[in-house]
C-alpha atoms as a PDB file:
ATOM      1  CA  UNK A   1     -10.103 -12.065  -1.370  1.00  0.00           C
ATOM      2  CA  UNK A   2      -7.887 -11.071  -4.390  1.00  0.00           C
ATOM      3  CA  UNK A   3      -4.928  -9.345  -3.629  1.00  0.00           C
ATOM      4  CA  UNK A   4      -4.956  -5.520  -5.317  1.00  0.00           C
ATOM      5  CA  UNK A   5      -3.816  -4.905  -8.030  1.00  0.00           C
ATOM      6  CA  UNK A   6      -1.639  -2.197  -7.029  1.00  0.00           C
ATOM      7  CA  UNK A   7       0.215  -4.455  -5.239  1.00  0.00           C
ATOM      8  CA  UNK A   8       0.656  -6.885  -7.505  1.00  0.00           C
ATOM      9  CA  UNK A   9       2.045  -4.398  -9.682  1.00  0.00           C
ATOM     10  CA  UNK A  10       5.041  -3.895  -6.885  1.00  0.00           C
ATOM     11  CA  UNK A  11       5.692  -7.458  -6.070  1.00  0.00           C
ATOM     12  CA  UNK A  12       8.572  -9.738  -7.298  1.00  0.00           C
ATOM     13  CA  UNK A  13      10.535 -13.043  -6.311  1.00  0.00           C
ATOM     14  CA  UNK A  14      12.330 -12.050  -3.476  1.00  0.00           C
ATOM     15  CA  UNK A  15      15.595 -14.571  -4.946  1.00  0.00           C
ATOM     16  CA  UNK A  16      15.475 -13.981  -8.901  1.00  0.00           C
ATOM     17  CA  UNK A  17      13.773 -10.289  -8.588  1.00  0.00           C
ATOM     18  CA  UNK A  18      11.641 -11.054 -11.622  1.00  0.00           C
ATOM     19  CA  UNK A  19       7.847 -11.244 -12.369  1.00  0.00           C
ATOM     20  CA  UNK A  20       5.731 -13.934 -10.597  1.00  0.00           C
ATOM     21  CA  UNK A  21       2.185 -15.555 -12.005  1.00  0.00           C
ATOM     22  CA  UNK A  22      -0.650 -14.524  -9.477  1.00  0.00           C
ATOM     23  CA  UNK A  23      -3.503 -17.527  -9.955  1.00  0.00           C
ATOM     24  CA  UNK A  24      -6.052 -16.221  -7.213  1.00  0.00           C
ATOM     25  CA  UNK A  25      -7.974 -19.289  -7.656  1.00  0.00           C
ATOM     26  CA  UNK A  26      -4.903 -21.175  -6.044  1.00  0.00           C
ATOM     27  CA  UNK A  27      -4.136 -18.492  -3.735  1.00  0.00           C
ATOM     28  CA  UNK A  28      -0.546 -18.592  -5.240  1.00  0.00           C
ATOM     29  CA  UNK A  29       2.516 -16.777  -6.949  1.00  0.00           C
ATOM     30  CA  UNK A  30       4.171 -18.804  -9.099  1.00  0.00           C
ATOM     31  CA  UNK A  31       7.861 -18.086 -10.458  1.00  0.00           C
ATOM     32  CA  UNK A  32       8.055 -19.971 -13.841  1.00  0.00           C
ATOM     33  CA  UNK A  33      11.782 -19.534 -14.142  1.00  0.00           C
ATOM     34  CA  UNK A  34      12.787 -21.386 -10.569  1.00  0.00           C
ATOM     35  CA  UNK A  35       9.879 -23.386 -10.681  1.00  0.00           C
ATOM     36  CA  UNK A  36       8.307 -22.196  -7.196  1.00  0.00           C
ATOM     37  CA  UNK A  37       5.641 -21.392  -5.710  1.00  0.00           C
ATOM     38  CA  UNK A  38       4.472 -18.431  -2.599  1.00  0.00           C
ATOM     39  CA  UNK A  39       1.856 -19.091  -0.899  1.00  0.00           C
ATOM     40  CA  UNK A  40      -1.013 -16.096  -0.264  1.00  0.00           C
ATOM     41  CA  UNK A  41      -2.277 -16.513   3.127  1.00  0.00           C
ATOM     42  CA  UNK A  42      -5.272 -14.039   4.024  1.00  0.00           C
ATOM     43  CA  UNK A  43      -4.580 -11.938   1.098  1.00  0.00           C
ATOM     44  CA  UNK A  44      -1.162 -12.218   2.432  1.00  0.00           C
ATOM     45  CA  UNK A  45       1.988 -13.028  -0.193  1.00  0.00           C
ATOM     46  CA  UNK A  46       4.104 -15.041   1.847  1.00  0.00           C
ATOM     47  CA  UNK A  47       7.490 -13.960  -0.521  1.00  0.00           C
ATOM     48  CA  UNK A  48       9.978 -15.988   1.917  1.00  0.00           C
ATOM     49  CA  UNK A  49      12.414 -18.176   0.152  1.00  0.00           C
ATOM     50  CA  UNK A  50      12.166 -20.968   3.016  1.00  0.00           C
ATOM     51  CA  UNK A  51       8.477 -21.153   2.644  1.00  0.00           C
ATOM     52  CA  UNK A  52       8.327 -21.070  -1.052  1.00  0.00           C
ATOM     53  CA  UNK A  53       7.257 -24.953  -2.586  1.00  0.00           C
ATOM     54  CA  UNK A  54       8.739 -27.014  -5.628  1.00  0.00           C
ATOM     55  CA  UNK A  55       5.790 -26.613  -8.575  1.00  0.00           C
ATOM     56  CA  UNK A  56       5.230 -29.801 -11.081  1.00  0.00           C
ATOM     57  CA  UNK A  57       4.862 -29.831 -14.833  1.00  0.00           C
ATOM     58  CA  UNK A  58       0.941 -30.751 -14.442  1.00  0.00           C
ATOM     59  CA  UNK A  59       0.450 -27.895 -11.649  1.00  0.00           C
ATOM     60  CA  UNK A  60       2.558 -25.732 -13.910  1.00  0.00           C
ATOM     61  CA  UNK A  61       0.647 -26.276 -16.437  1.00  0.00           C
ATOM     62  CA  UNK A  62      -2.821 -25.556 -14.694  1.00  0.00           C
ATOM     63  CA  UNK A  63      -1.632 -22.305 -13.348  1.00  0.00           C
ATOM     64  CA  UNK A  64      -0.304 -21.094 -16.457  1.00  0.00           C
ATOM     65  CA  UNK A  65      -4.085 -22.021 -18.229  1.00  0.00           C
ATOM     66  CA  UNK A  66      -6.102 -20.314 -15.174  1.00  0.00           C
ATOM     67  CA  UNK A  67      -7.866 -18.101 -17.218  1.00  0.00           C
ATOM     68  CA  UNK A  68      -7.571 -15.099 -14.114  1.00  0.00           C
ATOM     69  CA  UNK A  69      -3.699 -15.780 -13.843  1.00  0.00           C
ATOM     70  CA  UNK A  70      -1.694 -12.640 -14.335  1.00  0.00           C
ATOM     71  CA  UNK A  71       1.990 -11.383 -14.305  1.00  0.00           C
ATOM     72  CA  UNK A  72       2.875  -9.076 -11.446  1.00  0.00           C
ATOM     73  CA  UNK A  73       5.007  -5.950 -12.290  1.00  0.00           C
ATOM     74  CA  UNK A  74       4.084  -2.529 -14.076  1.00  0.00           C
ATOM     75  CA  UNK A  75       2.870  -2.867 -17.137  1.00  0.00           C
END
């Protein structure tokens, strides 16, 4: 299940405090600047730093292309 979008709007890296990529097919945020990546567990965001996981150029790259990726924060 997606997470809302309401929520989305509120969430942010818990270390930088910036915007985060939501790709719901991965059930992911992604932080582009630190290269990162949260895990969403049962429409979950698990924002802890410890359980955050080092992203590659090629998974970078498919997360930024996911055509349902979008930026959390208020628009």
């Amino acid at each position: 299940m997606p997470l809302d979008a309401f929520l989305l709007d509120l969430l942010e890296d818990p270390v930088d405090h910036g915007t985060l990529l939501y790709v719901p097919s991965k059930d992911v945020l992604f932080n582009p600047r630190r290269r990162v990546a949260y895990e969403v567990r049962d429409s979950i965001p698990v924002l802890l730093p410890d359980e955050s996981r080092p992203v590659d150029e090629d998974e970078e790259r498919t997360f930024k292309e996911d055509p349902d990726a979008r930026f959390t924060g208020v628009k």
